[in-house]
C-alpha atoms as a PDB file:
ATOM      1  CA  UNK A   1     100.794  43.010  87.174  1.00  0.00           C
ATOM      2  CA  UNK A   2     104.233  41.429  88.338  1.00  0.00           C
ATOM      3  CA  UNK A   3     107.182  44.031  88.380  1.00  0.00           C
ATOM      4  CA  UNK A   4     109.671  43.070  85.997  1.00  0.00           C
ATOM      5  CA  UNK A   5     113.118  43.276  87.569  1.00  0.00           C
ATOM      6  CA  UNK A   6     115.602  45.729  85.263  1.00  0.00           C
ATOM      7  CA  UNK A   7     118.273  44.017  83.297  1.00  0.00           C
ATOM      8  CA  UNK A   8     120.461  47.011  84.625  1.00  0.00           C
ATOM      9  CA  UNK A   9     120.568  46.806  87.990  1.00  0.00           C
ATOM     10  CA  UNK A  10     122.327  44.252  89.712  1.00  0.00           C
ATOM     11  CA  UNK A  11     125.106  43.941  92.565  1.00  0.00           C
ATOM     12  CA  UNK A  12     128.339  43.721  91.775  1.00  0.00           C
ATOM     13  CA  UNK A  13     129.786  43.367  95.551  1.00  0.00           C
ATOM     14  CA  UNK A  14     128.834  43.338  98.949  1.00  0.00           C
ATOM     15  CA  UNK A  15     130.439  44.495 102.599  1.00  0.00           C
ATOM     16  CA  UNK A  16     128.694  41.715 104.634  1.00  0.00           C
ATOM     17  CA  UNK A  17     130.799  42.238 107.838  1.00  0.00           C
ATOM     18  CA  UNK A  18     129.943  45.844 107.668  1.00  0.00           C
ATOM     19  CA  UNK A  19     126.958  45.516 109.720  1.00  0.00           C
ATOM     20  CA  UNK A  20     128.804  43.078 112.385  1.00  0.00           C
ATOM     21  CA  UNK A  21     131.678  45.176 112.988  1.00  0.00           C
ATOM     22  CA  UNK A  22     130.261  48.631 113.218  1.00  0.00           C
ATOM     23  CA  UNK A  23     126.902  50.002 113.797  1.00  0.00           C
ATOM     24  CA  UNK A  24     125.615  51.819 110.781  1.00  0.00           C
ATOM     25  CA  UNK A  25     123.781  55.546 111.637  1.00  0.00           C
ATOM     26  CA  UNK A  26     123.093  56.456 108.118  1.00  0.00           C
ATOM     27  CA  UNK A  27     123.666  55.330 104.888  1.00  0.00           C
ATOM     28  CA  UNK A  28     124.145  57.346 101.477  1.00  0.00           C
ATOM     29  CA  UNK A  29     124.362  56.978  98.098  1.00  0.00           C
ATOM     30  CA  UNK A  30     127.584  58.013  96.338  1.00  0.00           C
ATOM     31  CA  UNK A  31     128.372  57.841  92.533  1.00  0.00           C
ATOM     32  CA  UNK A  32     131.940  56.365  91.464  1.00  0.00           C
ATOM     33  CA  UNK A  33     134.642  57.585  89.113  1.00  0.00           C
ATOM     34  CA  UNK A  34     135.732  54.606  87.118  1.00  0.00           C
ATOM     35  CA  UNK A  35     137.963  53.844  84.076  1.00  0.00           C
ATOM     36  CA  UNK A  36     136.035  51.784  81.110  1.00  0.00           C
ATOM     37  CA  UNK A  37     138.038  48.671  81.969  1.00  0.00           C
ATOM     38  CA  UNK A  38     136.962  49.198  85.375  1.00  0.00           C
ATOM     39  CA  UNK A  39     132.840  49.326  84.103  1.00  0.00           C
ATOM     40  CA  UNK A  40     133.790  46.111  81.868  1.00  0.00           C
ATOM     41  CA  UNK A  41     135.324  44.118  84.545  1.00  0.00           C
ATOM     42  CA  UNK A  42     132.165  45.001  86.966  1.00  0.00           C
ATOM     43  CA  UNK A  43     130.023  43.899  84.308  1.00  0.00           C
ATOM     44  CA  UNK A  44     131.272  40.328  85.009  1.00  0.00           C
ATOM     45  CA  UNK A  45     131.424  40.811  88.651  1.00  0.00           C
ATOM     46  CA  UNK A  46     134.969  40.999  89.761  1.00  0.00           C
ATOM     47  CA  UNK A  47     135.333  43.639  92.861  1.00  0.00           C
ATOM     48  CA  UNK A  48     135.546  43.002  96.459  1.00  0.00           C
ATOM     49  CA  UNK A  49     134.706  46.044  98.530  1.00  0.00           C
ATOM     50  CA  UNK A  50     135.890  44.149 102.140  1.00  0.00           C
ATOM     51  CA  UNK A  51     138.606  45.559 102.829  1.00  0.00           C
ATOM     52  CA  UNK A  52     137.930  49.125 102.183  1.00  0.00           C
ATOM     53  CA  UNK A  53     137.372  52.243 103.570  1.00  0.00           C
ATOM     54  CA  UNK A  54     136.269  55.632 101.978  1.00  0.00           C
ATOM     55  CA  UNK A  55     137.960  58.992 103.788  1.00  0.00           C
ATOM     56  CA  UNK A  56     137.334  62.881 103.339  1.00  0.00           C
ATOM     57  CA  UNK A  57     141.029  64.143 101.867  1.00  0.00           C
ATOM     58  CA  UNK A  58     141.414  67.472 100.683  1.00  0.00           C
ATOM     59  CA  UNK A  59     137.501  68.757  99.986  1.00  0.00           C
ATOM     60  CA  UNK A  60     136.895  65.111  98.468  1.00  0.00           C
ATOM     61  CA  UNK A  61     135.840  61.521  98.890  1.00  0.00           C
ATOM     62  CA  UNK A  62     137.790  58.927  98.468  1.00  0.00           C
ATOM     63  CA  UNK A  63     137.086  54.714  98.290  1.00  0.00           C
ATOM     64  CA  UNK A  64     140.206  53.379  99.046  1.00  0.00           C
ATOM     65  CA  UNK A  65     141.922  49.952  98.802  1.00  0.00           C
ATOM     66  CA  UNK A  66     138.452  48.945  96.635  1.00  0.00           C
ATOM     67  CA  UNK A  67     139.565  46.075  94.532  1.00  0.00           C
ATOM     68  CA  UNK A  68     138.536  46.009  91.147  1.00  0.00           C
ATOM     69  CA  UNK A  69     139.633  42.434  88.872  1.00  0.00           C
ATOM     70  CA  UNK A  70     141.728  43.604  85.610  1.00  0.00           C
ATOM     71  CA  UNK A  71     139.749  43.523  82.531  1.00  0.00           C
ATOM     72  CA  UNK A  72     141.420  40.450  80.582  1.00  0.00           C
ATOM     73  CA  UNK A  73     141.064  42.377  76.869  1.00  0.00           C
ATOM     74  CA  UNK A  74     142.573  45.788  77.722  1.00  0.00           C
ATOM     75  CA  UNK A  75     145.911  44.658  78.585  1.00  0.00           C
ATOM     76  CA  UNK A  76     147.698  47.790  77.366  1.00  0.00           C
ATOM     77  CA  UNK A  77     145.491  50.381  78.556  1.00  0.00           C
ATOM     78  CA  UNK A  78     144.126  48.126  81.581  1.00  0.00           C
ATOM     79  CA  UNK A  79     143.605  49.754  85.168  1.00  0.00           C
ATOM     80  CA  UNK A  80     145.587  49.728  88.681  1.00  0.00           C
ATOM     81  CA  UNK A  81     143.512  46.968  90.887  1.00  0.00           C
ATOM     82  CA  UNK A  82     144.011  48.550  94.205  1.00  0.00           C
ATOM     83  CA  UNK A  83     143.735  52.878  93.368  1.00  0.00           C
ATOM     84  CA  UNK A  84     142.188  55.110  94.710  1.00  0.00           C
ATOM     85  CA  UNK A  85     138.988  56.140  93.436  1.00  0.00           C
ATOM     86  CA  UNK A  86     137.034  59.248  93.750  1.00  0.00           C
ATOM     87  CA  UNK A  87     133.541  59.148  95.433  1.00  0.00           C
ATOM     88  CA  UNK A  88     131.067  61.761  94.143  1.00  0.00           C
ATOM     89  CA  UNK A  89     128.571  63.182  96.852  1.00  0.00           C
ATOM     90  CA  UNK A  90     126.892  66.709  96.847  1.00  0.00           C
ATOM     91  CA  UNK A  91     128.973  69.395  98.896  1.00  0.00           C
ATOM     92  CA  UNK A  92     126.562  69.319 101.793  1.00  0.00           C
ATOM     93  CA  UNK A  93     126.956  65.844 102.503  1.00  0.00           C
ATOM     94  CA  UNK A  94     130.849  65.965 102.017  1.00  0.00           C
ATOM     95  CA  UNK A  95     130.637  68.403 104.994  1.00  0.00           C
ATOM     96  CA  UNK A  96     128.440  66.230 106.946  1.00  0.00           C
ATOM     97  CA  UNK A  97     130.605  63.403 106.097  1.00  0.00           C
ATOM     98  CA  UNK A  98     133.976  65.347 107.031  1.00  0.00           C
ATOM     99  CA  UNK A  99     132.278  66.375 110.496  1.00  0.00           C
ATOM    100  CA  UNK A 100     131.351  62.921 111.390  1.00  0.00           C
ATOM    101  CA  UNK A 101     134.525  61.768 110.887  1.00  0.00           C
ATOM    102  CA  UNK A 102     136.652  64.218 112.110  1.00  0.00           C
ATOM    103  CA  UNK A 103     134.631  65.421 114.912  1.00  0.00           C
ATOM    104  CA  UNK A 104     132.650  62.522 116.208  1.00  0.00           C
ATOM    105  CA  UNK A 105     135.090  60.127 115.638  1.00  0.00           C
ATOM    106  CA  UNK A 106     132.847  57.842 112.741  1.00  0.00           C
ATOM    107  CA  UNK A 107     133.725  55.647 109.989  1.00  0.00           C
ATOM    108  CA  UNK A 108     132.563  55.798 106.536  1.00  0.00           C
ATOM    109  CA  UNK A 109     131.798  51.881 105.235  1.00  0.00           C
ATOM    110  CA  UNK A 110     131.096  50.915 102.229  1.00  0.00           C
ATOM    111  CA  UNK A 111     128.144  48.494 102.528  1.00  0.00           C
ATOM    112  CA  UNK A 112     127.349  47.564  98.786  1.00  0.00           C
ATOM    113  CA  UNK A 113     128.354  47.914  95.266  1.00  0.00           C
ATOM    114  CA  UNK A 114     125.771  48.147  92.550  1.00  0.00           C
ATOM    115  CA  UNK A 115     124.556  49.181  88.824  1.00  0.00           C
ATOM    116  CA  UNK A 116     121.294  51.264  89.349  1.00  0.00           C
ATOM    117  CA  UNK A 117     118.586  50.933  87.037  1.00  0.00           C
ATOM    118  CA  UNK A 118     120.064  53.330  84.927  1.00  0.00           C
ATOM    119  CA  UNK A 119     123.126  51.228  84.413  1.00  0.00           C
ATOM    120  CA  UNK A 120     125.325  53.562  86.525  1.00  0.00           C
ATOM    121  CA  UNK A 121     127.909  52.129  89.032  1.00  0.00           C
ATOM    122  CA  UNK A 122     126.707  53.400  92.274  1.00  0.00           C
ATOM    123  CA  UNK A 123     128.414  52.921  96.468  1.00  0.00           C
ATOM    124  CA  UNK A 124     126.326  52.391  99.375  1.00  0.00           C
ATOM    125  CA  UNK A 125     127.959  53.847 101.890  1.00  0.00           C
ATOM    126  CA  UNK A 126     127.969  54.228 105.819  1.00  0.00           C
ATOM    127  CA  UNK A 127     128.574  56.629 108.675  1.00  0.00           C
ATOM    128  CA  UNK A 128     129.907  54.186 111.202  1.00  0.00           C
ATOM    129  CA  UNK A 129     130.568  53.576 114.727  1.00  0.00           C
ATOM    130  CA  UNK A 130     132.972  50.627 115.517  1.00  0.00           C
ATOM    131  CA  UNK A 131     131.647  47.699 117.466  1.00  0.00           C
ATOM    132  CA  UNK A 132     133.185  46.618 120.856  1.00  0.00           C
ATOM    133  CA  UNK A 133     133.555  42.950 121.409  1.00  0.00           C
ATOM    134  CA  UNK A 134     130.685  42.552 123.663  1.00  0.00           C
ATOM    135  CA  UNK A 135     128.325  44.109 120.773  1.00  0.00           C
ATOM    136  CA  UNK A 136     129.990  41.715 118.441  1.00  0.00           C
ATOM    137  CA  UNK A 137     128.892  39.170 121.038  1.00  0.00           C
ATOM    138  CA  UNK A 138     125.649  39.994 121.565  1.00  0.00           C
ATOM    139  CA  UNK A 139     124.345  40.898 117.464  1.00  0.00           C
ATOM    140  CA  UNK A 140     125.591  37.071 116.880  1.00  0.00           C
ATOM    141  CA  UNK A 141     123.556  35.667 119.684  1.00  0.00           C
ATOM    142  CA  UNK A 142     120.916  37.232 118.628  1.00  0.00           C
ATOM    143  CA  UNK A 143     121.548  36.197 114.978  1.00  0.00           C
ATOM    144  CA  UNK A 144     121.743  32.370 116.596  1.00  0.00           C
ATOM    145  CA  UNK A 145     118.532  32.898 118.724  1.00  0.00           C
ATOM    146  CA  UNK A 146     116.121  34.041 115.159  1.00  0.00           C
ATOM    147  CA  UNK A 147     117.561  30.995 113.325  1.00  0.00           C
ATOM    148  CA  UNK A 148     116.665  28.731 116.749  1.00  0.00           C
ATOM    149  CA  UNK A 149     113.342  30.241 116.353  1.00  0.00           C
ATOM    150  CA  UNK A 150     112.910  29.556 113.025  1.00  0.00           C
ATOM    151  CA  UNK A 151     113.649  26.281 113.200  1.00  0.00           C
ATOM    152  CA  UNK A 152     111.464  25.517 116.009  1.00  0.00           C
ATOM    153  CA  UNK A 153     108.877  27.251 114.459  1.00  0.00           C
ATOM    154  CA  UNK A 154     109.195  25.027 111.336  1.00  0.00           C
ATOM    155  CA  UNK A 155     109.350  21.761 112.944  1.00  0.00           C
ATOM    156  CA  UNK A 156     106.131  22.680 114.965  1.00  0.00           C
ATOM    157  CA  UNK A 157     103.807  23.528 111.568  1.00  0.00           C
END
């Protein structure tokens, strides 16, 4: 029997250059404190996470400079675009996440942006090291050589 793919889940945005500019050790799974304006506008896909970064200040995780479209209908009681938003993570991966950054000298990414099947905003996000341009170099050769291949292979079937 053919799963059935839930009406719930879907992405809302993706960080595609993530993976080109940094090297991604490990990945978690953070929930998101949003405003219901900020759920609504999701809902019809308006958020870019490019451009942002999330950072351990004071015992908590932040996304910041995550942009979120305004919600057209709640023009009084609408949201900020560009706020900060609060991260939620378990305490023991906060202090991972704080050591890594402040001690190894890592990044956290965001990667992706998604409902779960629940219905629940949830943040994909990375513990980072930056890419040198040589790396850069080398990850988009390789990207070149696999779509070579695969056209080769194609022609020759």
């Amino acid at each position: 029997m053919a799963k059935h793919s839930d009406p719930n889940s879907k992405l809302i945005a993706e960080n595609r250059r993530a993976r080109f500019d940094y090297f991604i050790e490990e990945e978690i799974e953070a929930g998101i404190m949003l405003l219901g304006s900020e759920v609504k506008s999701l809902r019809q896909g308006g958020s870019n996470i490019g451009e942002s970064y999330a950072s351990v200040e004071e015992g908590e995780l932040w996304l910041i400079n995550g942009y979120i479209a305004p919600y057209l209908q709640a023009k009084t009681w609408g949201h900020e675009e560009r706020r900060k938003r609060k991260l939620l993570v378990s305490r023991r991966e906060l202090a991972r996440l704080w050591t890594a950054t402040a001690r190894e000298g890592m990044t956290i990414v965001p990667i992706r942006m998604y409902f779960n099947d629940r219905g629940i905003v949830k943040l994909k996000i990375g513990i980072a090291k930056g890419k040198k341009l040589s790396d850069k170099r080398e990850t988009s050769a390789k990207r070149d050589w696999n779509r070579e291949k695969q056209r080769l292979l194609k022609q020759n079937s």
